[in-house]
N, C-alpha and C. Protein backbone atom coordinates (compact mmCIF):
# COMPACT_ATOMS: atom_id res chain seq x y z
N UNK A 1 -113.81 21.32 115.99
CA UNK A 1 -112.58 22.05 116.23
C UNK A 1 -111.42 21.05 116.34
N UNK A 2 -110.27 20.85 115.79
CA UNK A 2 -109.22 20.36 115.71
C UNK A 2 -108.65 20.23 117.04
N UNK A 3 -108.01 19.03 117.13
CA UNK A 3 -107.06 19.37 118.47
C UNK A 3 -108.05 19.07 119.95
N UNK A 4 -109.90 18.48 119.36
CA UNK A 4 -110.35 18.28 120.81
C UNK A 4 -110.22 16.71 120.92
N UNK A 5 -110.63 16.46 121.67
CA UNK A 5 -110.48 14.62 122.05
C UNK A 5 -111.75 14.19 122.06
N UNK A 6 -112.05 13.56 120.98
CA UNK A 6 -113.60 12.59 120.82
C UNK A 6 -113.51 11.15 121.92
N UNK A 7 -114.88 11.10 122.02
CA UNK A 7 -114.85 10.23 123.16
C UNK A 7 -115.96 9.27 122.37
N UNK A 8 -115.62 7.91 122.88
CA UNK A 8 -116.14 6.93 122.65
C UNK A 8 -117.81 6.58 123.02
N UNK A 9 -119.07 6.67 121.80
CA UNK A 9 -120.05 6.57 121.97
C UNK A 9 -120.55 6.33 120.89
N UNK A 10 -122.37 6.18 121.04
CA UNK A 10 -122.94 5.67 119.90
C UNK A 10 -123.47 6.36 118.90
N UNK A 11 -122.45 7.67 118.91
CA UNK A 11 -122.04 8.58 117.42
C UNK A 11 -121.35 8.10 116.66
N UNK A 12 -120.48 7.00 117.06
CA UNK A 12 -119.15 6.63 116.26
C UNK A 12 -120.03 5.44 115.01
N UNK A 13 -119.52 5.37 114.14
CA UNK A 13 -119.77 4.51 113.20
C UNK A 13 -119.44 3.42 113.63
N UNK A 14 -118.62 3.15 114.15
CA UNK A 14 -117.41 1.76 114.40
C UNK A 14 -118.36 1.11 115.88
N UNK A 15 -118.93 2.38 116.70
CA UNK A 15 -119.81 1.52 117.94
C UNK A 15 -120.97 1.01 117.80
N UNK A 16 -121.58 -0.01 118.58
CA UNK A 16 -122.41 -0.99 118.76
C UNK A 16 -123.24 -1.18 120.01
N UNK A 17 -124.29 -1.58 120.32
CA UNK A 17 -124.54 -1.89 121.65
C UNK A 17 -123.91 -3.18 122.02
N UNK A 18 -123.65 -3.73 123.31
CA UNK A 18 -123.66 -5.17 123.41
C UNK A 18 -124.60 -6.11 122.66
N UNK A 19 -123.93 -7.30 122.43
CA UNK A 19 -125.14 -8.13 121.62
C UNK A 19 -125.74 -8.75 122.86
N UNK A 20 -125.05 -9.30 124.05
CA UNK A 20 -125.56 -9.78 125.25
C UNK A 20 -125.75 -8.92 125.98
N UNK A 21 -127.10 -9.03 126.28
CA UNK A 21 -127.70 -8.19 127.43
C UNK A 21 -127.33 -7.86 129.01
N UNK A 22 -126.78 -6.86 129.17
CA UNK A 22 -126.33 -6.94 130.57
C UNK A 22 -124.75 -7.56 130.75
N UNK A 23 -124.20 -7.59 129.46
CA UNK A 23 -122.72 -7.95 129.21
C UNK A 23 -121.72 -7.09 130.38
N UNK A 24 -122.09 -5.74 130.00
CA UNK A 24 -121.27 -5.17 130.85
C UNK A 24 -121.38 -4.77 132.48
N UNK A 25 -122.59 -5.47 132.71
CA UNK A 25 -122.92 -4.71 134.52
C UNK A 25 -124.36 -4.18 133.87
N UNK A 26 -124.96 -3.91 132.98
CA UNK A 26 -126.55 -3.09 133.02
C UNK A 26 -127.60 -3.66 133.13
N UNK A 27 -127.55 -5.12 133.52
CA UNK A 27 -128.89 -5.75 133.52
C UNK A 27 -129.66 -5.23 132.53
N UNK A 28 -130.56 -5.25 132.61
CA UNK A 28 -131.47 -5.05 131.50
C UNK A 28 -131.95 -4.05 131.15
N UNK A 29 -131.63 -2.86 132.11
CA UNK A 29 -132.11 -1.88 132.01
C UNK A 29 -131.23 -1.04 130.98
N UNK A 30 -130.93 0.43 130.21
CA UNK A 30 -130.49 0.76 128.65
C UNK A 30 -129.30 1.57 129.26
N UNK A 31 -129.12 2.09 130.71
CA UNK A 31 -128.16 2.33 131.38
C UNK A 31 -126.84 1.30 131.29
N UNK A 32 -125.88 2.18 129.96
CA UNK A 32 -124.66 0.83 129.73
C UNK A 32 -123.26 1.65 129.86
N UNK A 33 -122.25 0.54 130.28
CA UNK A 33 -121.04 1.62 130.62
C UNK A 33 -119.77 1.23 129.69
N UNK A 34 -120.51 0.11 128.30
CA UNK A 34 -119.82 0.02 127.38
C UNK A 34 -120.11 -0.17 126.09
N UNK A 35 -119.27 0.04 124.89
CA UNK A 35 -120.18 0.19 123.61
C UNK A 35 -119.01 -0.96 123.13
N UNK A 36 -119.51 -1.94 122.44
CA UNK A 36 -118.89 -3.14 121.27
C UNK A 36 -117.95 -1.86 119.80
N UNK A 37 -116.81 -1.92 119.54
CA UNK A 37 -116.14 -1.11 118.99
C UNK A 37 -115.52 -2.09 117.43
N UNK A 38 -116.18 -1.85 116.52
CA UNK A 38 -115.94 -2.69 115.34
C UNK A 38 -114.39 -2.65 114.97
N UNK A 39 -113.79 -1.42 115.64
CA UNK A 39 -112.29 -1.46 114.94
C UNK A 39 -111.14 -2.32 115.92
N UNK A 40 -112.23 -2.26 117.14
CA UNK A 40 -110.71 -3.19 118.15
C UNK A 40 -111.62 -4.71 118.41
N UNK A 41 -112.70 -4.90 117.60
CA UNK A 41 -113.20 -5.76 117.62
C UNK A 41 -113.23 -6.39 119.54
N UNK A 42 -114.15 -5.06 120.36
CA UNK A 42 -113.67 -5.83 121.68
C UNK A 42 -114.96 -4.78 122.09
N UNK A 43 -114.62 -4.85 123.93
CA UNK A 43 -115.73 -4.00 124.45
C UNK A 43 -115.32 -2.88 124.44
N UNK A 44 -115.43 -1.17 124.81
CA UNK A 44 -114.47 -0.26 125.10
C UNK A 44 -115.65 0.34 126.06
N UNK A 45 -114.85 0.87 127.32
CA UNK A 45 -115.65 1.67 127.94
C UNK A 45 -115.91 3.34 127.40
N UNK A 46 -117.35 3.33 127.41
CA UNK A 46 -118.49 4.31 126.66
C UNK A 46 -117.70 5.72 127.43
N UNK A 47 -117.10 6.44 126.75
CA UNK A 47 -117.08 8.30 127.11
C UNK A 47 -115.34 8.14 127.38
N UNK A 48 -114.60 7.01 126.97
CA UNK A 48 -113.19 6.90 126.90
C UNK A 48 -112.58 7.65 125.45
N UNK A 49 -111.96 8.21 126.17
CA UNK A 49 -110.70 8.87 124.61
C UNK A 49 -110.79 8.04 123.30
N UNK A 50 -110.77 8.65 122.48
CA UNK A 50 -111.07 7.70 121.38
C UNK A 50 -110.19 8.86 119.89
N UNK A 51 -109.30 8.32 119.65
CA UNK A 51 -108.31 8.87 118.07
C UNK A 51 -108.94 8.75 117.01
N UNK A 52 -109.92 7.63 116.69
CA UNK A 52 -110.24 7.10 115.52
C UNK A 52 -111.89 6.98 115.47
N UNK A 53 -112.29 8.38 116.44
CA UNK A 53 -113.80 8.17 115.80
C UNK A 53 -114.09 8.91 115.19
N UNK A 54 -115.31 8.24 114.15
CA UNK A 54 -116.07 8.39 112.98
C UNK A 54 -117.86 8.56 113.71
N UNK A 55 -117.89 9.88 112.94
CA UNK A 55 -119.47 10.47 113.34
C UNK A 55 -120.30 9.42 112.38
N UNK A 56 -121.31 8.85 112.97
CA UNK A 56 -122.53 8.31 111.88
C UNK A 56 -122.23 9.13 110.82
N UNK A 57 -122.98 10.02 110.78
CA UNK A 57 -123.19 10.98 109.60
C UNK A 57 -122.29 11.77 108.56
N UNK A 58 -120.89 10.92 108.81
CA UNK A 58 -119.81 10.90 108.12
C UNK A 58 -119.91 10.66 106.83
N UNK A 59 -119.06 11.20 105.90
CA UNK A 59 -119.81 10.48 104.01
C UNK A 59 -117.99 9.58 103.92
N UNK A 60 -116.72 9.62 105.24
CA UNK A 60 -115.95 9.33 105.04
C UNK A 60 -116.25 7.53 104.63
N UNK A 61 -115.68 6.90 104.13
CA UNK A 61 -115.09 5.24 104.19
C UNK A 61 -114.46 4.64 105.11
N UNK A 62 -115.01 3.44 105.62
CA UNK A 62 -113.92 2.48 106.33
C UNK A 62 -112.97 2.58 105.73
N UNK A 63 -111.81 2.38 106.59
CA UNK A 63 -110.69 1.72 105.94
C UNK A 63 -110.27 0.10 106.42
C-alpha cells in the first residue's frame, strides 16, 4: 500500500548482517539491533524508517 513507511530489515536488498560479531551489543547470540546498509555504506538501526527500501524479491535494479 502506498504512503506506508518501510522499516529497515533483512528484507531489504541493500541490508546485511554485521561482518563482526557482536559489533552492535549481540554477543554472539543472532539477537541483533543493527543491520550493515549497502546504500549508506554504515550500520543502521534494524526496524528504523527507511525511504529507500528494496524487498529481496524485487526484479527492480540498483541504482
Amino acid at each position: 500500500m502506498k504512503g506506508l513507511v518501510d522499516f529497515c530489515d533483512l528484507s531489504c536488498e541493500y541490508a546485511t548482517m554485521p561482518k563482526d560479531t557482536g559489533i552492535d551489543g549481540s554477543g554472539s547470540c543472532r539477537t541483533f539491533v543493527a543491520v550493515y546498509c549497502e546504500l549508506k555504506k554504515m550500520l543502521v538501526h534494524k526496524n528504523m524508517p527507511c525511504t529507500r527500501k528494496v524487498l529481496r524479491s524485487s526484479k527492480k535494479k540498483k541504482k
